[in-house]
Protein backbone atom coordinates (compact mmCIF):
# COMPACT_ATOMS: atom_id res chain seq x y z
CA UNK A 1 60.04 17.83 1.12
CA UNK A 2 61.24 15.78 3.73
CA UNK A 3 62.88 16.90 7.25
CA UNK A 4 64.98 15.38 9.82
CA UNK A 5 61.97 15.70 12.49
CA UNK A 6 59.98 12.77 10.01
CA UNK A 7 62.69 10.82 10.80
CA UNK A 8 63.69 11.66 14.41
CA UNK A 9 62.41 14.47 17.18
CA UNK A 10 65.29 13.67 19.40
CA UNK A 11 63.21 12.48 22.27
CA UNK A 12 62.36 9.03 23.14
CA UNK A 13 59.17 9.99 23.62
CA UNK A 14 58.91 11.42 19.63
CA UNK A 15 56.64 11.31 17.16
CA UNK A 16 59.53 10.50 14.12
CA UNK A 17 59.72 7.09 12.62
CA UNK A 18 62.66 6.12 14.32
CA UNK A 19 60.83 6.91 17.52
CA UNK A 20 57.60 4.62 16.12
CA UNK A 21 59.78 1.46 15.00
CA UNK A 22 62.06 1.72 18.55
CA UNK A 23 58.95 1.81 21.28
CA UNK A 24 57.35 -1.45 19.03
CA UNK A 25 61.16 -2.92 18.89
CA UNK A 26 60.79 -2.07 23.19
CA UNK A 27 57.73 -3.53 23.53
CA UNK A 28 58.86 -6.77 21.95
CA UNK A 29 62.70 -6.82 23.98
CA UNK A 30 60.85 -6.11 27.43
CA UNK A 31 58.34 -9.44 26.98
CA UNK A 32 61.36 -11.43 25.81
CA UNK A 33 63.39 -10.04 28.83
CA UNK A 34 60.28 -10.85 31.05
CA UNK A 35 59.78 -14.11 30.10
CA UNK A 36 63.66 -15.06 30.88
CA UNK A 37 64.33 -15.47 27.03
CA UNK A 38 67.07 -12.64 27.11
CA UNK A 39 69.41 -12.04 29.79
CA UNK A 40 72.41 -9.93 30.60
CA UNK A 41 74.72 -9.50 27.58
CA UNK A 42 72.13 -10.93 25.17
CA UNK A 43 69.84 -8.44 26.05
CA UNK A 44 72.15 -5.56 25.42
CA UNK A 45 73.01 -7.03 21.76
CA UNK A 46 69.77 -7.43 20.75
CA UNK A 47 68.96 -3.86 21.58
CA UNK A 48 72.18 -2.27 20.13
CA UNK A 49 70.87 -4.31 17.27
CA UNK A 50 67.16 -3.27 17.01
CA UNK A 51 68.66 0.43 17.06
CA UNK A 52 70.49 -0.47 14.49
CA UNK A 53 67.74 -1.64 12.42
CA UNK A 54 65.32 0.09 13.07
CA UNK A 55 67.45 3.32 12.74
CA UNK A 56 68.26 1.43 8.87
CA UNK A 57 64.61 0.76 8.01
CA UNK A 58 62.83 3.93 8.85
CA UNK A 59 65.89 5.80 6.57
CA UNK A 60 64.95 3.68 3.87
CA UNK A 61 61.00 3.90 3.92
CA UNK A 62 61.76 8.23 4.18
CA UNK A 63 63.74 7.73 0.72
CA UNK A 64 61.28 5.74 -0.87
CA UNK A 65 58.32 7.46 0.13
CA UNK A 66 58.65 10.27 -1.81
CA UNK A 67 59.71 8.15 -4.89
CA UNK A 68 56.93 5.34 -4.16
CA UNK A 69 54.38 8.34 -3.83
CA UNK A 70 55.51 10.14 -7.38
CA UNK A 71 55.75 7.01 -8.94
CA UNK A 72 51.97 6.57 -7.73
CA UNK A 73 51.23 9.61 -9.33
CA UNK A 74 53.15 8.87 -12.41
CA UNK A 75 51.33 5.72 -12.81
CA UNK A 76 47.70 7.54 -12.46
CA UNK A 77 48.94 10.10 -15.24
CA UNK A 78 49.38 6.80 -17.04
CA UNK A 79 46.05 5.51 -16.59
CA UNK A 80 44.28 8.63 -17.37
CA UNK A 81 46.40 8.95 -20.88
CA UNK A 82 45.47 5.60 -21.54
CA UNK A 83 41.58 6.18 -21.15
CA UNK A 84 41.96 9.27 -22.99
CA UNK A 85 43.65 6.84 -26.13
CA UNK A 86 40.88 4.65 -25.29
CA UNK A 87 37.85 7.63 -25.85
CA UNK A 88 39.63 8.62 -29.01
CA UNK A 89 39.82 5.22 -29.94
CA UNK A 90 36.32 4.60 -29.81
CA UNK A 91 35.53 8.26 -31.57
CA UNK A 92 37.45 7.65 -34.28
CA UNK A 93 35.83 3.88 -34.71
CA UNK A 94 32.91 5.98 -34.54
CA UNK A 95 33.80 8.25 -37.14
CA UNK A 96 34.86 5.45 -39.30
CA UNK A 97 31.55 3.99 -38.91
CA UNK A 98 29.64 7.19 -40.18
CA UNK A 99 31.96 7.56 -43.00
CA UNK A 100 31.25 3.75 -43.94
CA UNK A 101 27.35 4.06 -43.60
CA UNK A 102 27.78 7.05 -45.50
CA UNK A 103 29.56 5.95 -48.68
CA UNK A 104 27.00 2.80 -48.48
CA UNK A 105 24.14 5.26 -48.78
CA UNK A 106 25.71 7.04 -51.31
CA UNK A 107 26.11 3.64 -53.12
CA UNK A 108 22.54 2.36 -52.55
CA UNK A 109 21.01 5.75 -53.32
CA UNK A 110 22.79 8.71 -54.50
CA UNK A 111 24.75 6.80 -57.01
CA UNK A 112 21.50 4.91 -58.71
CA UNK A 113 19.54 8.91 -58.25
CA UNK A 114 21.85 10.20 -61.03
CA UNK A 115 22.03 7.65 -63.11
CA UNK A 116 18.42 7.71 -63.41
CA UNK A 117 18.93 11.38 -64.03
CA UNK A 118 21.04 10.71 -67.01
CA UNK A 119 19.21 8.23 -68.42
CA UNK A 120 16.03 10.97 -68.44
CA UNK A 121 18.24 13.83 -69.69
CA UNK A 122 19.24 11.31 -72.56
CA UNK A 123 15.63 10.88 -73.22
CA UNK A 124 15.07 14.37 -73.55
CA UNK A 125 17.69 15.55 -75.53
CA UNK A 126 16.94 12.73 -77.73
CA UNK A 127 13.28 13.72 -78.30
CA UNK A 128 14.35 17.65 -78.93
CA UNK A 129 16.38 15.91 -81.35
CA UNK A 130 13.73 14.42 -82.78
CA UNK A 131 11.60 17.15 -83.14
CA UNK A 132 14.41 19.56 -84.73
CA UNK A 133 14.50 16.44 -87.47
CA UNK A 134 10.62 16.83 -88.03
CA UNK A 135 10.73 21.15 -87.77
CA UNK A 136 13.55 20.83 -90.27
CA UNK A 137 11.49 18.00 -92.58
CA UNK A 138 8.23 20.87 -92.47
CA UNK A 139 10.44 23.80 -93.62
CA UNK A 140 11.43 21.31 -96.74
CA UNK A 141 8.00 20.57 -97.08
CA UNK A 142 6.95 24.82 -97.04
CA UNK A 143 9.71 25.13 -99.29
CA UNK A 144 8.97 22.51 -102.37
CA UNK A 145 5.40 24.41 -101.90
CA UNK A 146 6.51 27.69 -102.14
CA UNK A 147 8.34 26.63 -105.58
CA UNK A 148 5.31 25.03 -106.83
CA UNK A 149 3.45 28.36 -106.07
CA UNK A 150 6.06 30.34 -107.62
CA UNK A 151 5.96 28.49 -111.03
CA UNK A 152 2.17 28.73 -110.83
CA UNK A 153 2.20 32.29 -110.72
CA UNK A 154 4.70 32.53 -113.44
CA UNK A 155 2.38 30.49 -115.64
CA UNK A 156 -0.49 32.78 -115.22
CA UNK A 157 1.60 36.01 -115.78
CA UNK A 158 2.69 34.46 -118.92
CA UNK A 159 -1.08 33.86 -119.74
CA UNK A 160 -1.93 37.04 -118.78
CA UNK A 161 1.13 38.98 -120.73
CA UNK A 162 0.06 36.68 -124.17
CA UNK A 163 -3.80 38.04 -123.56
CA UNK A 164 -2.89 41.25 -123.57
CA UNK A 165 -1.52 44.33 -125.96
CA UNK A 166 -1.05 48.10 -125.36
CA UNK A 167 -3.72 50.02 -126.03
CA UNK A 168 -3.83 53.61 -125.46
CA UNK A 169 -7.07 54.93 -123.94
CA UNK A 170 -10.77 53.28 -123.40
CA UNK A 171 -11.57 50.39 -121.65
CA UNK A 172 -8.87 48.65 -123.28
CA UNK A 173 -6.29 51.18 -121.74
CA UNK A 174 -7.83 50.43 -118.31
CA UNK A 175 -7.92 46.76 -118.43
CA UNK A 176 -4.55 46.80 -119.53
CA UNK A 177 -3.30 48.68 -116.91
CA UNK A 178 -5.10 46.71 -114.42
CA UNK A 179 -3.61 43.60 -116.03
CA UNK A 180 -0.06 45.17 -115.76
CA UNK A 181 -1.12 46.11 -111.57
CA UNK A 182 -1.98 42.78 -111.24
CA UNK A 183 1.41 41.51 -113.11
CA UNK A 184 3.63 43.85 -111.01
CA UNK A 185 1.48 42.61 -108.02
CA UNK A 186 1.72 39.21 -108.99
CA UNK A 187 6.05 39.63 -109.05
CA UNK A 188 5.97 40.78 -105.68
CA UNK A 189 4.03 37.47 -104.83
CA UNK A 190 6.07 35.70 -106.92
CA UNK A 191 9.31 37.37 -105.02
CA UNK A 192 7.53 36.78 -101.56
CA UNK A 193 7.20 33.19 -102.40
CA UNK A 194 10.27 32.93 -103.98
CA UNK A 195 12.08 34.33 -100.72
CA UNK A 196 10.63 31.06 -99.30
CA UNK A 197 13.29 29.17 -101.22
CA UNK A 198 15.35 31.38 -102.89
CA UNK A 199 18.54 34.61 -101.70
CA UNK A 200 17.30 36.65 -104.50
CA UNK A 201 14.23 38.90 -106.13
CA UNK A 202 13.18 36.96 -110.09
CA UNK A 203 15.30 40.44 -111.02
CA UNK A 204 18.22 39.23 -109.20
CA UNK A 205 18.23 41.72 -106.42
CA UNK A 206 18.54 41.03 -102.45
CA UNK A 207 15.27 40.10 -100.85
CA UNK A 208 14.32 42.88 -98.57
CA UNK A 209 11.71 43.99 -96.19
CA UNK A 210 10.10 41.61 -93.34
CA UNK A 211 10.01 38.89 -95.85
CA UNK A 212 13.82 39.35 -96.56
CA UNK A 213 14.26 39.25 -92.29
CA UNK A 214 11.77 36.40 -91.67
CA UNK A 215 13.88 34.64 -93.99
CA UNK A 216 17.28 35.60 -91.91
CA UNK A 217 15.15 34.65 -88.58
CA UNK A 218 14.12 31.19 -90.30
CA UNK A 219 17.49 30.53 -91.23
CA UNK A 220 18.94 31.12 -87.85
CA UNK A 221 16.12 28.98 -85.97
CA UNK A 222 16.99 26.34 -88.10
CA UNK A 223 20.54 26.87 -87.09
CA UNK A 224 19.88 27.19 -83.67
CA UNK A 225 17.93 24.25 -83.50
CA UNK A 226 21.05 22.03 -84.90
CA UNK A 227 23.52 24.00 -82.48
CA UNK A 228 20.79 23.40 -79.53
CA UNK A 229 20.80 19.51 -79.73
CA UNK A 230 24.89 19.55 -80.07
CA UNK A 231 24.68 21.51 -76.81
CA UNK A 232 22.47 19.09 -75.19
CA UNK A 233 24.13 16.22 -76.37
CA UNK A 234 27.78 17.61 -75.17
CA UNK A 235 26.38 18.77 -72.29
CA UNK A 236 25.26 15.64 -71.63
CA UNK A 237 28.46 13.61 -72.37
CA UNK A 238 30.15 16.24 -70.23
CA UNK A 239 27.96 15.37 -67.25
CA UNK A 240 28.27 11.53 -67.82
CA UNK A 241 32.40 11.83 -67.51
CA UNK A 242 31.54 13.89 -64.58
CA UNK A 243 29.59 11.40 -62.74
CA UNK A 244 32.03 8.32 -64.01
CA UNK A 245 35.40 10.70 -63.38
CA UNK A 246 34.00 11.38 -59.69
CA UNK A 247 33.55 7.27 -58.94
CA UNK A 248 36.80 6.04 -60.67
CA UNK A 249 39.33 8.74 -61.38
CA UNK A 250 42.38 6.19 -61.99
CA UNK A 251 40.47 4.91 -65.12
CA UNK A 252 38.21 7.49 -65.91
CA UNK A 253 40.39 10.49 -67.81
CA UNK A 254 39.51 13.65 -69.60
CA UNK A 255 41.40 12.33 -72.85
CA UNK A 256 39.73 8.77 -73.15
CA UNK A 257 36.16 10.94 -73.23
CA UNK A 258 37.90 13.50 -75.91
CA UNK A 259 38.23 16.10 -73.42
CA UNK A 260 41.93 16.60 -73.16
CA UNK A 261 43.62 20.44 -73.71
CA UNK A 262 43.62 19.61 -77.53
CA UNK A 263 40.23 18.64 -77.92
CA UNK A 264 39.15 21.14 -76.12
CA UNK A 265 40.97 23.91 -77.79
CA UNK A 266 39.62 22.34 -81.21
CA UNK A 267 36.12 22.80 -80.13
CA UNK A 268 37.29 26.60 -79.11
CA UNK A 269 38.57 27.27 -82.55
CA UNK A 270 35.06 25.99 -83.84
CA UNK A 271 33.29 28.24 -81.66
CA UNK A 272 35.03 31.17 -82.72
CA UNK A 273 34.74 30.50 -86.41
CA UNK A 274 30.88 30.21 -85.56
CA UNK A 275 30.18 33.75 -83.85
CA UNK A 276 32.71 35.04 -86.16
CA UNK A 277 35.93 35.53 -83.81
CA UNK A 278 39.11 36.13 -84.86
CA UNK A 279 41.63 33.53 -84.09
CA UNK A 280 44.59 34.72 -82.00
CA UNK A 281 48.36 34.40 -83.06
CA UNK A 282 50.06 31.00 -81.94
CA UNK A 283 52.36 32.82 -79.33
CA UNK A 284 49.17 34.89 -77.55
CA UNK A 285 46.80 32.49 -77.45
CA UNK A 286 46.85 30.33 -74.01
CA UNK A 287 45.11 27.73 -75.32
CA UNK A 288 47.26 26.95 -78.29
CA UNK A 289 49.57 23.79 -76.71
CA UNK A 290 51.45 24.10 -80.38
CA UNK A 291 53.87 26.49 -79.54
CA UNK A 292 55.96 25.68 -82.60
């Protein structure tokens, strides 16, 4: 804060401004008063005058140097702001210029990585195709044997049965009755064989046993294999949407690739017929989008 002893001490001899501008003002007056330039009434004017002035001047600088001096500081609080623009400036050109390098990268290399990566997961889910075609051609091929073996055996039964009458004792009795082992064995190879092709015994009854569940087993592998390459194949469409939906969502959408809501709930429904679930009523199921 400023005092009234900056400006003035109240001695001539002072160390206030006034006192500072008035012995240079003296110094000045007393070599023009010397050198016969002032004189008399002149000189006293000039002085009054220099008072006067001086008195003006050093009132003036004490206002303004507090307002020159935070205006200084203002001004450096301005500079500093602006360098501190200027760092952040440069960081976030910075920034910008790892996000750029990085979306390049991701174009030159990540990008071209999984489309390899699709293109091999094609190939292999079209070869397990493949080879569920040729598993599925050999079980046709067992089973067109297994009927040839089946009517083979039914020709030599009938052979056998026409060779044969029913004696009662001797060695007729016992070759008959190992002809009629041999028959009854012979139906159970026919049946085994026949379960190769066929739901039922030659008597009409269930096939049972391991040959009856190897035949369940068969029938599900086959199954499984179909249901195994649909997987692969919609897992694979899935993914490819993925990858395509993650590059260019404005034109990429779920229903162009048939994987909208009603899609989606039609493959459900499928699903649930397949493992046998029960479908729920229009208003409790979620998924239903027909709530009429």
């Amino acid at each position: 804060m400023l005092d009234i002893r900056d400006l003035t001490t109240g001695e001539a001899k002072g160390s206030g401004l006034y006192e500072e501008l008035m012995r240079t003002s003296d110094a000045h007056i007393k070599q023009e008063f010397e050198a016969g330039r002032l004189q008399g009434e002149s000189y006293a004017q000039v002085y009054l005058a220099a008072m006067q002035a001086n008195l003006q001047a050093a009132i003036q600088y004490l206002l303004s140097y507090e307002t020159t001096n935070k205006n200084l500081e203002i001004l450096e609080e301005q500079i500093k702001q602006n360098q501190k623009q200027n760092e952040l400036l440069e960081l976030q050109k910075e920034q910008l210029r790892i996000a750029n390098e990085t979306a390049q990268y991701n174009l030159d290399h990540i990008l071209p990585e999984q489309h390899v990566q699709a293109e091999k997961q094609t190939i292999i889910v079209t070869e397990q195709s493949l080879q569920a075609v040729t598993q599925g051609e050999i079980l046709d091929q067992q089973l067109v044997t297994a009927g040839k073996q089946e009517l083979l055996l039914d020709e030599q039964i009938l052979a056998a049965e026409a060779q044969t009458t029913d004696p009662t004792a001797g060695l007729l009795k016992a070759q008959f009755d190992k002809i009629q082992q041999e028959i009854a064995i012979g139906k159970e190879k026919v049946d085994t064989e026949r379960s190769q092709t066929k739901e039922t015994t030659s008597d009409g009854s269930t096939i049972a046993g391991l040959v009856g569940k190897e035949k369940i087993l068969k029938s599900k592998q086959a199954d499984g294999f179909d249901r195994q390459a649909e997987i692969q194949v919609a897992k694979l469409y899935a993914d490819t949407f993925g990858i395509l939906f993650s590059t260019d969502q404005e034109y990429v959408t779920p229903q162009h690739f048939g994987l909208g809501s009603d899609e989606s709930f039609a493959v459900m429904e499928k699903i649930n017929a397949g493992i046998g679930v029960t479908r729920l009523p229009t208003t409790d199921n979620p998924l239903n989008t027909d709530k009429g």
